[in-house]
N, C-alpha and C. Protein backbone atom coordinates (compact mmCIF):
# COMPACT_ATOMS: atom_id res chain seq x y z
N UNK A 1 147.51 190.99 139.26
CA UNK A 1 148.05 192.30 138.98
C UNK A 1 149.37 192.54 139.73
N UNK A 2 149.66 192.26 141.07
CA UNK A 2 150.67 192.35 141.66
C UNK A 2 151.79 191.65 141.23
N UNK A 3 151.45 190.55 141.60
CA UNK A 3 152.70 189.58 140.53
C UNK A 3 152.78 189.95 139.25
N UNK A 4 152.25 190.41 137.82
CA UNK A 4 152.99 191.06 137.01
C UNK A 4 153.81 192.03 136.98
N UNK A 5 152.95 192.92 138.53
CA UNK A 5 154.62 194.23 138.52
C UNK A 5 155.94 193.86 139.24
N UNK A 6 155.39 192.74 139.91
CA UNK A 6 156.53 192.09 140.75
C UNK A 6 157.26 191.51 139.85
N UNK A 7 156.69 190.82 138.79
CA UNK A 7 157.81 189.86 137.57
C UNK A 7 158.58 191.09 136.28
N UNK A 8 157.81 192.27 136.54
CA UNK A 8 157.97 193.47 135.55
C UNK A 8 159.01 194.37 136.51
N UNK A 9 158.77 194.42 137.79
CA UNK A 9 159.65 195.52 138.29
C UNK A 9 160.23 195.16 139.33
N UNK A 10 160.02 193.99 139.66
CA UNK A 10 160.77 193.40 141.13
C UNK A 10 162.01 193.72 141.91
N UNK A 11 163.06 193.56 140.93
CA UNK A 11 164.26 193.43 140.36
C UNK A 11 164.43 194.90 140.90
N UNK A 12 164.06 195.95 139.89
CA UNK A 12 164.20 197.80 140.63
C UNK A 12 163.87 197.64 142.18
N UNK A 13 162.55 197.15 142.34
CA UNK A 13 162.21 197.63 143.77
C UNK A 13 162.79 197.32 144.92
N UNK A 14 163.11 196.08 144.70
CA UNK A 14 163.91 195.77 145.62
C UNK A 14 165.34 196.37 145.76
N UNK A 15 165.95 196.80 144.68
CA UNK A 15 167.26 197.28 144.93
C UNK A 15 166.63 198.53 145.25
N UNK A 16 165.77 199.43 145.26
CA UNK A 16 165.68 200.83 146.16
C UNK A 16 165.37 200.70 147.17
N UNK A 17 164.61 199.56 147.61
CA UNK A 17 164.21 199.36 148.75
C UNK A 17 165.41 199.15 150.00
N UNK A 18 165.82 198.11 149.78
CA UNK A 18 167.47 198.22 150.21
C UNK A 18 168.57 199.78 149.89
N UNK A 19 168.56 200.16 149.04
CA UNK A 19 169.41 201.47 149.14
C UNK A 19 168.78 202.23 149.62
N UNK A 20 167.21 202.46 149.49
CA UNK A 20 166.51 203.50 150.70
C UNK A 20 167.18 203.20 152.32
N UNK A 21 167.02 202.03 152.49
CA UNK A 21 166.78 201.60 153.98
C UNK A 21 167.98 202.05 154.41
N UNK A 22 169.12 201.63 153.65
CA UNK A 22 170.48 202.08 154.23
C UNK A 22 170.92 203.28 154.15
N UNK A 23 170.32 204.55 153.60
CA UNK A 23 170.25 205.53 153.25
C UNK A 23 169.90 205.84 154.57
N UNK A 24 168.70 205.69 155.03
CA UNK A 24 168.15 206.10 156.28
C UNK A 24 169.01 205.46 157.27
N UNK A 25 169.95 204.96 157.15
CA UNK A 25 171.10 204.64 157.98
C UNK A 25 172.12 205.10 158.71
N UNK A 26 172.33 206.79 157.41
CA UNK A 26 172.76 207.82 157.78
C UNK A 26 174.49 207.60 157.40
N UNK A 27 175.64 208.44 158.05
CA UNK A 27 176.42 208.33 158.23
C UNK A 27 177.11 206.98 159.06
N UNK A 28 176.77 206.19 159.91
CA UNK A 28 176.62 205.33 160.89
C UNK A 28 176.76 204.00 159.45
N UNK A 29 175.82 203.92 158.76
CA UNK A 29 175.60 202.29 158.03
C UNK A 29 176.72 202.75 156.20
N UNK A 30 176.67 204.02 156.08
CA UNK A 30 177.98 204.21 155.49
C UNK A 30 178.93 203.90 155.82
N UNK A 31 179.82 204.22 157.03
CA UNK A 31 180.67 203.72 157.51
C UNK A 31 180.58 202.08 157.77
N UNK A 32 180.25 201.56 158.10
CA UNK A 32 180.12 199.89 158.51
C UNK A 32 180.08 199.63 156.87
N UNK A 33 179.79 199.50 156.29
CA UNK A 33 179.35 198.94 154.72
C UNK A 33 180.05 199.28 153.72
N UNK A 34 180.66 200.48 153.97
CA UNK A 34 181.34 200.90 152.25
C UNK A 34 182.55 199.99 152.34
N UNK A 35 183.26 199.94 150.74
CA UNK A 35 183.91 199.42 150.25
C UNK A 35 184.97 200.00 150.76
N UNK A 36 186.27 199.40 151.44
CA UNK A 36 186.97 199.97 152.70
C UNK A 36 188.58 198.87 152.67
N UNK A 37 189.17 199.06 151.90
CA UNK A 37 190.18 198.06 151.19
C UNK A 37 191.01 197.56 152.56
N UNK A 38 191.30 198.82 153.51
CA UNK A 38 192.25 198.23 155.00
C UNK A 38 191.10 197.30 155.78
N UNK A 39 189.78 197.58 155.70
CA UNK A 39 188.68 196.80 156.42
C UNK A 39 188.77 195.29 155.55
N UNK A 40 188.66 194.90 154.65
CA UNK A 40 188.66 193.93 153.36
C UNK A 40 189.83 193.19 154.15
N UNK A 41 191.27 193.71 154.20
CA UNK A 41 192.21 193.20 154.49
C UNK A 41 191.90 192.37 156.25
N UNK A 42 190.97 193.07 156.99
CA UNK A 42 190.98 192.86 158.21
C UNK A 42 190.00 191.40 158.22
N UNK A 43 189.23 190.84 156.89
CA UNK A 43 188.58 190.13 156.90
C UNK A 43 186.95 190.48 157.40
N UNK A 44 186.71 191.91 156.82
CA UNK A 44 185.24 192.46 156.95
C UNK A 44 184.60 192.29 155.48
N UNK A 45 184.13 190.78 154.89
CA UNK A 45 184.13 190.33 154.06
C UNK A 45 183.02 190.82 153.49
N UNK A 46 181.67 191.18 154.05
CA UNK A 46 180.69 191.65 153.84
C UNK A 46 180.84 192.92 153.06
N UNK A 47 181.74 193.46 153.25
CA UNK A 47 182.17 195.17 151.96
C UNK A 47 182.52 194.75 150.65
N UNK A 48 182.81 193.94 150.69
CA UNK A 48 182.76 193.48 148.95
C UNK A 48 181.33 193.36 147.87
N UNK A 49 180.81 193.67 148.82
CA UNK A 49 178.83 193.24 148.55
C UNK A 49 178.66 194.68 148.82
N UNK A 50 178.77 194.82 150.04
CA UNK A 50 177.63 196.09 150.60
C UNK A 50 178.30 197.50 149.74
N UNK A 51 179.26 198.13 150.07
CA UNK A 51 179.58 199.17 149.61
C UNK A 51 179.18 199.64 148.12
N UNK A 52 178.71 198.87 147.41
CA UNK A 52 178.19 199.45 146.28
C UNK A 52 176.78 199.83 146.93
N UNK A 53 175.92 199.63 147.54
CA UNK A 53 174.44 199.58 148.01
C UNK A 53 173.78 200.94 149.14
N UNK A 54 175.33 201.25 149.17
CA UNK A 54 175.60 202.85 150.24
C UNK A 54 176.27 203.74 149.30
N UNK A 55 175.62 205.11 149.87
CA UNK A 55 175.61 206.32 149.07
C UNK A 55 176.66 207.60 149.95
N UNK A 56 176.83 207.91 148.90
CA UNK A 56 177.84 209.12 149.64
C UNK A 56 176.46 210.33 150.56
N UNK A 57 175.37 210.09 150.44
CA UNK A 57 174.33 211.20 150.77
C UNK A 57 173.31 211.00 149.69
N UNK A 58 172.29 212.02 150.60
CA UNK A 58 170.78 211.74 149.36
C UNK A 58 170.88 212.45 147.90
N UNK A 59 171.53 213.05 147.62
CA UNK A 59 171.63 213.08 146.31
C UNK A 59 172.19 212.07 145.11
N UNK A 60 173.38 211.35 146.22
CA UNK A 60 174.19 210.76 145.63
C UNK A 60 173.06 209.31 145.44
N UNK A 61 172.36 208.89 146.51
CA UNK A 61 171.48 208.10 146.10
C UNK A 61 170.16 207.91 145.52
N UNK A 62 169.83 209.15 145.09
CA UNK A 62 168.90 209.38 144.28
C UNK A 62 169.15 209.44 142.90
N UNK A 63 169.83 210.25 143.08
CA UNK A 63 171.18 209.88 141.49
C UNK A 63 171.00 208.60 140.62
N UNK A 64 171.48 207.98 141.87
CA UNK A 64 171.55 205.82 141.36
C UNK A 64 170.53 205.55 140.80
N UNK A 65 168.97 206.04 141.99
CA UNK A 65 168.22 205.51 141.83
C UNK A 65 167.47 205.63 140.64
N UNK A 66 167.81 207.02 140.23
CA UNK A 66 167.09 207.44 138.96
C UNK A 66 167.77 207.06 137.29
N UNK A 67 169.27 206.78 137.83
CA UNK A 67 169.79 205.65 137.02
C UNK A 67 169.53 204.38 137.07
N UNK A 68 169.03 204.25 137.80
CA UNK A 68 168.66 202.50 137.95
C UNK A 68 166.96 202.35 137.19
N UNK A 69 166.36 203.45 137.04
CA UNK A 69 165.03 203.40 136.23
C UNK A 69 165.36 203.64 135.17
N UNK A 70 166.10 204.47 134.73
CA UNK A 70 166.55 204.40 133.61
C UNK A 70 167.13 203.20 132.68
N UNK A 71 167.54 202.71 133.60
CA UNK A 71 167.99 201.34 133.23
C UNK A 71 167.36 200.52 132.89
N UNK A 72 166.44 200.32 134.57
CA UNK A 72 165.47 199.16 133.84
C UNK A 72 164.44 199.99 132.54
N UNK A 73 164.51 201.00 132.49
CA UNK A 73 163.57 201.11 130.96
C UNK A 73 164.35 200.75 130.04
N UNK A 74 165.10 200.79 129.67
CA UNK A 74 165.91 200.52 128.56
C UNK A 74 166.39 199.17 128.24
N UNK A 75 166.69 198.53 129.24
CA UNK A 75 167.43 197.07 128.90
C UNK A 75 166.67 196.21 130.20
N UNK A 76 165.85 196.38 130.93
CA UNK A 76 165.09 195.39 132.23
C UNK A 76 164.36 194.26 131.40
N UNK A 77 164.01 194.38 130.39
CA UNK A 77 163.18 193.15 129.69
C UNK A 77 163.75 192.35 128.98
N UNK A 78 165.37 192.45 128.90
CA UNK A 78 166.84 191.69 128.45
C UNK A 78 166.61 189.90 128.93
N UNK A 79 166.72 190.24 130.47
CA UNK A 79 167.21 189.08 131.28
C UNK A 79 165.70 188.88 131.94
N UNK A 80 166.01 187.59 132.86
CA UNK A 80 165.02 187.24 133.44
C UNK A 80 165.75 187.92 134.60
N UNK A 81 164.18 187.66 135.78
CA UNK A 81 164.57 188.59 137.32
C UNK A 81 165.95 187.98 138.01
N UNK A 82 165.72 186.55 137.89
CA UNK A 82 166.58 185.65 138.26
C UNK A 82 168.08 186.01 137.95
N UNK A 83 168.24 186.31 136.31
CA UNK A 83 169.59 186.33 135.86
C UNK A 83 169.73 187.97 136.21
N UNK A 84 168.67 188.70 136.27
CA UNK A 84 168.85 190.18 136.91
C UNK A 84 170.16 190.03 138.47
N UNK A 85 169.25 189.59 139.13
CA UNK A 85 169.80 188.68 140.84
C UNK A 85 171.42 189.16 140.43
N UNK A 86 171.35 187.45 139.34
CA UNK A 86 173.08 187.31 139.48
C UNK A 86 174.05 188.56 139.29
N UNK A 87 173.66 188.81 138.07
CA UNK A 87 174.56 190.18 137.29
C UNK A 87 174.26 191.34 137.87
N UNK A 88 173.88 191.69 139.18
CA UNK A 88 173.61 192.78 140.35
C UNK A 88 175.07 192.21 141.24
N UNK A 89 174.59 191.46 141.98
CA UNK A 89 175.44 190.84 143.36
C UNK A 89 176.90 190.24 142.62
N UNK A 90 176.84 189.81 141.16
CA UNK A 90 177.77 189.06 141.00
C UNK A 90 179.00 190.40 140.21
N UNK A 91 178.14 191.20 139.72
CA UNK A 91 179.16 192.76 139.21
C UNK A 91 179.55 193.66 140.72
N UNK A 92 178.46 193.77 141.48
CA UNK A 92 179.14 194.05 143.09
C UNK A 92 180.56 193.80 143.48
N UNK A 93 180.23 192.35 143.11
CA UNK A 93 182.06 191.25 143.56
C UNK A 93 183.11 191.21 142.69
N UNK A 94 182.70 191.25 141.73
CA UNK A 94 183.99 191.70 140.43
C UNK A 94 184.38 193.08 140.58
N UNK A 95 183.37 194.14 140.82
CA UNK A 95 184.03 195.58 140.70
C UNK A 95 184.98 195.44 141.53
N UNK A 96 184.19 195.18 143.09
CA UNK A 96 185.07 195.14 144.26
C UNK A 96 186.61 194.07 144.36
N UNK A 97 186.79 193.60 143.59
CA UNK A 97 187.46 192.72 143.77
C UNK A 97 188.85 193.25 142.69
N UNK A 98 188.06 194.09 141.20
CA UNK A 98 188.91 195.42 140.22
C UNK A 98 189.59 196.35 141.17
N UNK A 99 189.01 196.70 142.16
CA UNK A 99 189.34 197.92 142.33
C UNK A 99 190.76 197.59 143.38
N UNK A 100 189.97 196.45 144.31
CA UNK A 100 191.18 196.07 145.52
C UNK A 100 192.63 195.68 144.23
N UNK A 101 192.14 195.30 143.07
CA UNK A 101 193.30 194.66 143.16
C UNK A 101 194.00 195.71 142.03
N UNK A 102 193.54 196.38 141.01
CA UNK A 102 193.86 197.38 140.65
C UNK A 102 194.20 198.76 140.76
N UNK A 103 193.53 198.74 141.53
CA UNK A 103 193.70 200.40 142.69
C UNK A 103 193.68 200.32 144.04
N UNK A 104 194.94 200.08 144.29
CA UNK A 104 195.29 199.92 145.51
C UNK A 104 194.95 201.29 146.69
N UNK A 105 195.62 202.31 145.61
CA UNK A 105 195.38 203.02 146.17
C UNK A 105 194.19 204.17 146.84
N UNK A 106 193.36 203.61 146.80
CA UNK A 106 191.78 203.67 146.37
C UNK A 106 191.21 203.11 148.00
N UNK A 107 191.30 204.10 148.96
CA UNK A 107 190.82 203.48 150.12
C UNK A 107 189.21 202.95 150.75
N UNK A 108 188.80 203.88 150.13
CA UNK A 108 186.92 203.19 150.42
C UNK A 108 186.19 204.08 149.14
N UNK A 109 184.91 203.65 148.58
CA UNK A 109 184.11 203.78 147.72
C UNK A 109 182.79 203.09 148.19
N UNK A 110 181.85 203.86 147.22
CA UNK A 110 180.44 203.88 148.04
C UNK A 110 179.50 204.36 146.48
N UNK A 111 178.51 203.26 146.02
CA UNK A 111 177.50 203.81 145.37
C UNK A 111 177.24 202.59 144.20
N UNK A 112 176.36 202.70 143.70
CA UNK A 112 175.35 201.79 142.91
C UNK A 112 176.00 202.02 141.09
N UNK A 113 176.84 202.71 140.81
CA UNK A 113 176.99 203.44 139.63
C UNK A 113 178.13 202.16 138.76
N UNK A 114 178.96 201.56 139.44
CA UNK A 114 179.62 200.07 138.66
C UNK A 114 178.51 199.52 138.66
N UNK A 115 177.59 199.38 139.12
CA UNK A 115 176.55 198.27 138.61
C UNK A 115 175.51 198.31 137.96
N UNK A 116 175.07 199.68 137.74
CA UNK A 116 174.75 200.06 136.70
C UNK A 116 175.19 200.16 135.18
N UNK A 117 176.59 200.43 134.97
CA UNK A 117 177.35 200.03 134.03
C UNK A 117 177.26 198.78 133.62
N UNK A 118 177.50 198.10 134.43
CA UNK A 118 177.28 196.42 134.09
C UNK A 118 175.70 195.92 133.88
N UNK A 119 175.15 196.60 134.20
CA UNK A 119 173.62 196.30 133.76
C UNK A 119 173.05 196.80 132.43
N UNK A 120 173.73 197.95 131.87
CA UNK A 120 173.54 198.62 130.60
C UNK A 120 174.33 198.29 130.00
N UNK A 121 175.42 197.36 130.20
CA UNK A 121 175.98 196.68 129.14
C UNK A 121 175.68 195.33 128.68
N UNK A 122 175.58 194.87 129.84
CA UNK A 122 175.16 193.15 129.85
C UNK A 122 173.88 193.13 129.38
N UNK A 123 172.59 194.26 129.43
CA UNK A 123 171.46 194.20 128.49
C UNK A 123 171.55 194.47 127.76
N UNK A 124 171.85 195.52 127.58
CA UNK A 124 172.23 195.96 125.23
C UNK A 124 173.17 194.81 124.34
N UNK A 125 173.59 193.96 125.05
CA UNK A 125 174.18 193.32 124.58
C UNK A 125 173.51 191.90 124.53
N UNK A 126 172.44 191.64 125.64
CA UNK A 126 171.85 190.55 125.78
C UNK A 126 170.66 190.74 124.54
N UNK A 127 169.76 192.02 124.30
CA UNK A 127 169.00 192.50 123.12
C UNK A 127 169.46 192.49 122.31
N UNK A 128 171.19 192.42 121.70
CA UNK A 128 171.45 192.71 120.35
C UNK A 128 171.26 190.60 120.16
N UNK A 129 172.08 189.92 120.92
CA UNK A 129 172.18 188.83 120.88
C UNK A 129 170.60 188.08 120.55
N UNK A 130 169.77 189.00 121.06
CA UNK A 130 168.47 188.37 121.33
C UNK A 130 167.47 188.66 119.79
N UNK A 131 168.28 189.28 119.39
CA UNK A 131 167.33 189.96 117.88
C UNK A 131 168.12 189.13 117.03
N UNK A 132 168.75 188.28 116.84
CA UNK A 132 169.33 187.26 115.74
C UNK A 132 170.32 188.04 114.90
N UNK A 133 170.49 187.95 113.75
CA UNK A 133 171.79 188.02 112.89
C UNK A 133 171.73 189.82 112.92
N UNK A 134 170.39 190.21 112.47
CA UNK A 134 170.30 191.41 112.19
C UNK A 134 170.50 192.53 113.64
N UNK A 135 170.24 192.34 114.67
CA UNK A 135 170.66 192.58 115.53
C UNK A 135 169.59 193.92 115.71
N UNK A 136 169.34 194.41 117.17
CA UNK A 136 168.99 195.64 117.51
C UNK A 136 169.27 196.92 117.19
N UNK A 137 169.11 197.98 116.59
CA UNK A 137 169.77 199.03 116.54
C UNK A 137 169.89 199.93 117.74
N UNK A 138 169.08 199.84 118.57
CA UNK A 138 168.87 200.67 119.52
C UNK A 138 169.62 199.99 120.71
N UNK A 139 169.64 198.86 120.81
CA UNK A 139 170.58 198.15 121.92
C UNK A 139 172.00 198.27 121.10
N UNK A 140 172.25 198.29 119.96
CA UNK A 140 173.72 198.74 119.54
C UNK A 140 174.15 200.03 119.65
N UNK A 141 173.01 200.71 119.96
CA UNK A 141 173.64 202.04 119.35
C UNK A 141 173.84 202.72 121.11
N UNK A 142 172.97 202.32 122.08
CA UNK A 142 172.83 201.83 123.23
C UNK A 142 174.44 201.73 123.91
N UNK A 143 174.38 200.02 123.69
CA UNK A 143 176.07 200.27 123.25
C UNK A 143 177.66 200.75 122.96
N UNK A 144 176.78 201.04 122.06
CA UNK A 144 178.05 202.12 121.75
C UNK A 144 178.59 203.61 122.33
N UNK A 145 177.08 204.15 122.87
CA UNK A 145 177.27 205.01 124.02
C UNK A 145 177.98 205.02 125.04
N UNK A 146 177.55 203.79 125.45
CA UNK A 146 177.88 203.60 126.99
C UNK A 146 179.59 203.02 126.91
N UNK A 147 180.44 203.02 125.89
CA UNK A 147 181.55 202.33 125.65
C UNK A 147 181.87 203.34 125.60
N UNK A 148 181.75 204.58 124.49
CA UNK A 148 182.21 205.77 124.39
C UNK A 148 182.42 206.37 125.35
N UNK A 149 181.24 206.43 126.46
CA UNK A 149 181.41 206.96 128.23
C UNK A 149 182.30 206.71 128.67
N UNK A 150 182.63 205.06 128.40
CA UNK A 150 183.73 204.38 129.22
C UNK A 150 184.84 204.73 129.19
N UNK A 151 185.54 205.33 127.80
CA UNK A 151 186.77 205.19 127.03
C UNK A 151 186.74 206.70 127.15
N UNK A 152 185.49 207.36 127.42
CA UNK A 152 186.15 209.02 127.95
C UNK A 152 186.43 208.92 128.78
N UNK A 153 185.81 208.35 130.19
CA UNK A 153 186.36 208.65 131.57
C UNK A 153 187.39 208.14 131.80
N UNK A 154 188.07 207.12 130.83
CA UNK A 154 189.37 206.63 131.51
C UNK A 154 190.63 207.76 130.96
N UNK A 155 190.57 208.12 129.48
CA UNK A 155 190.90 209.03 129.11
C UNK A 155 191.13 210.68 130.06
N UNK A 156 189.60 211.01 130.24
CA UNK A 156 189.23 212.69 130.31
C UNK A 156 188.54 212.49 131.57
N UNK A 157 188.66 211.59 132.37
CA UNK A 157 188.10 211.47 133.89
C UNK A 157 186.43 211.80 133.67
N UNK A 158 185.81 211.79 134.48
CA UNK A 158 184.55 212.16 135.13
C UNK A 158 184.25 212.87 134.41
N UNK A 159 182.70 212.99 133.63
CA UNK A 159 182.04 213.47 132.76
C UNK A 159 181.61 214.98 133.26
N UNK A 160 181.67 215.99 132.19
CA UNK A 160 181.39 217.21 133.42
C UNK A 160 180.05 217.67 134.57
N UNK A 161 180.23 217.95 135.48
CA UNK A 161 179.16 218.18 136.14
C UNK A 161 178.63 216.76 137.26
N UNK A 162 179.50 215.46 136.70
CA UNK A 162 178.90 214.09 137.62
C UNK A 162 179.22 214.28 139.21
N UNK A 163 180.69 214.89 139.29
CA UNK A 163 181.35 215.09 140.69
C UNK A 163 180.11 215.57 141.30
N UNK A 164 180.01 216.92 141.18
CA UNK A 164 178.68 217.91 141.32
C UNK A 164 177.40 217.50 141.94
N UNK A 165 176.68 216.34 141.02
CA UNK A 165 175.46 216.03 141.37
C UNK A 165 175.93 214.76 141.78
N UNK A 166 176.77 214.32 142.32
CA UNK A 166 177.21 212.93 143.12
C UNK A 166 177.16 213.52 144.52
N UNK A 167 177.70 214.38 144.46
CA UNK A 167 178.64 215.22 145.56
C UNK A 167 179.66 214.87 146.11
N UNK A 168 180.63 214.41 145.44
CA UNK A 168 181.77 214.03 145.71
C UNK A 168 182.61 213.27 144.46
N UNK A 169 183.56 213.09 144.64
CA UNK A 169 184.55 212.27 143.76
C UNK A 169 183.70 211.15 143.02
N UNK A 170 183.75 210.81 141.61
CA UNK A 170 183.19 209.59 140.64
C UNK A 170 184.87 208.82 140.51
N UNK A 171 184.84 207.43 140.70
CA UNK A 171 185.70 206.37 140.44
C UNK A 171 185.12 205.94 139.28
N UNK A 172 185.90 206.42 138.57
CA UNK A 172 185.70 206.39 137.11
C UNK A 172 186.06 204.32 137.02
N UNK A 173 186.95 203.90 137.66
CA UNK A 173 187.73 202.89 137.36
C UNK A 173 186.63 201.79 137.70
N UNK A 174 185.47 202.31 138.90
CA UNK A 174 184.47 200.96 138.64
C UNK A 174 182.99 201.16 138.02
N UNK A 175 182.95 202.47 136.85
CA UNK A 175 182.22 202.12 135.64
C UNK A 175 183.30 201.42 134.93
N UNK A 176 184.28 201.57 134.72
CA UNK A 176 185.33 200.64 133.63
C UNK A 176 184.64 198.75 133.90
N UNK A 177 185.21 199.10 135.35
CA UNK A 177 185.06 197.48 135.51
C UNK A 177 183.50 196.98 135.74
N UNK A 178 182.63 197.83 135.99
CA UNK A 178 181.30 197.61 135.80
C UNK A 178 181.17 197.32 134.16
N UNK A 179 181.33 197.87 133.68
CA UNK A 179 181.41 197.64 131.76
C UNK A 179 181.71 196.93 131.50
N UNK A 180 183.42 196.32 131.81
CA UNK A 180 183.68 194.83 131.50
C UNK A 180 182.78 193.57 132.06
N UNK A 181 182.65 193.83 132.95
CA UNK A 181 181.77 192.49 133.83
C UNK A 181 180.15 192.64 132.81
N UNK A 182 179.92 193.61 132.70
CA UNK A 182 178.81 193.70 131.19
C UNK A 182 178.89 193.28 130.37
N UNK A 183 179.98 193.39 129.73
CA UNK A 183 180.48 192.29 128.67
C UNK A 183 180.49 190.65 128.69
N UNK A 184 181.07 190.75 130.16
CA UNK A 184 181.23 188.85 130.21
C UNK A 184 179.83 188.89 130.68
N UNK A 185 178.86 189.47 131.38
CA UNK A 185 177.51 188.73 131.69
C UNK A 185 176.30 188.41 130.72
N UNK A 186 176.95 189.77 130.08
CA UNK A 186 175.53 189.86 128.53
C UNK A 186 175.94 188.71 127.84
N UNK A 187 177.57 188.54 127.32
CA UNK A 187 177.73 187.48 126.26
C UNK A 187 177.84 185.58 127.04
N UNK A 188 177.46 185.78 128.34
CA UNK A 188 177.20 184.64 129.46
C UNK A 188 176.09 184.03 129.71
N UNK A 189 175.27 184.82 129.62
CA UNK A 189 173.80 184.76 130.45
C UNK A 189 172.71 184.90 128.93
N UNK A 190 171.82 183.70 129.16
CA UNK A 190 170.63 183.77 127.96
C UNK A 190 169.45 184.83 128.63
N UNK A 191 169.95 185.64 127.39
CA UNK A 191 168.43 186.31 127.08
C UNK A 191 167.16 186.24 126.96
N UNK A 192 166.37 186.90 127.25
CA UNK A 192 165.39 186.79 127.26
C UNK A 192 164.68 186.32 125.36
N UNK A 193 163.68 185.86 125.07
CA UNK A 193 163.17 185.57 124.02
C UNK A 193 162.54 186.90 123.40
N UNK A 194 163.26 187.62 121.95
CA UNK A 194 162.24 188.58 121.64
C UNK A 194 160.76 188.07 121.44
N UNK A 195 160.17 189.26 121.71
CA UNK A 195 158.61 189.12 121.69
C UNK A 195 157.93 189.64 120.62
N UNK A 196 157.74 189.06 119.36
CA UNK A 196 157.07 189.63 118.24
C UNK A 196 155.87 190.41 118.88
């Protein structure tokens, strides 16, 4: 019984488990960890990873977290846990790596929300791939949402009310690049086998 929720939900728990812990870190493991572009430069290599995994505050990480269930309901049975792993840690390093080099001006950032993007893209896309010619409707249509999101916020900034229940500023620019890295991981990474 355990190991099925572990092979069914592993993947979530562990990423709250870790954003809890650092949560309870306070102000103190925010600072050391967030994404911090003059720190990056100093060779504090570890913020390219961590700063997505720290929260601006408990709302802001409850927020994630309740996006991150959301998530895995919708697209968690896409990938295996394994290819889950990669396209977590490996969209971490691409956002971070968008933002240093695209937005310079962009001094530190903090939160789980680019990698979520990249997880709801790289699965709706791994389900449409995974349903053969005829394709998913619900992972397309899925899809097409979450693109539409994309192409407003770069447009019309921050969706209304996100600042609000973030509590603070949304960087619209690493759902962008969370989305793209969705793209290259879903059309990268084999899917899971539909299950008649």
């Amino acid at each position: 019984m355990v190991s099925i929720l572990l092979r069914a939900y592993g993947v979530p728990l562990i990423v709250a488990i870790i954003v809890l812990a650092l949560a309870l870190g306070g102000d103190e493991a925010r600072e050391a960890l967030r994404y911090q572009a003059d720190a990056l430069s100093s060779h504090q290599w570890w913020r390219w990873e961590s700063g997505h995994w720290v929260h601006l505050g408990w709302s802001h990480t409850v927020l994630n977290l309740a996006g991150l269930a959301l998530v895995w309901a919708l697209v968690g049975a896409h990938f295996s846990n394994g290819n889950w792993a990669l396209i977590i840690i490996g969209s971490a390093l691409g956002i971070s790596f968008g933002l240093w080099t695209f937005n310079p001006e962009l001094t530190w950032y903090v939160g789980f929300s680019g990698v979520l993007h990249t997880m709801l893209v790289a699965g709706a896309l791994a389900g449409i791939r995974s349903s053969g010619r005829t394709g998913d409707r619900s992972d397309m249509l899925l899809l097409a949402v979450v693109l539409a999101k994309l192409v407003w916020e770069q447009v019309m900034g921050p969706l209304p009310g996100s600042e609000a229940s973030a509590g603070g500023n949304v960087v619209v620019d690493a759902h962008w690049y969370g989305g793209l890295l969705g793209l290259f991981f879903g059309a990268l990474l084999k899917p899971r086998a539909v299950r008649a």
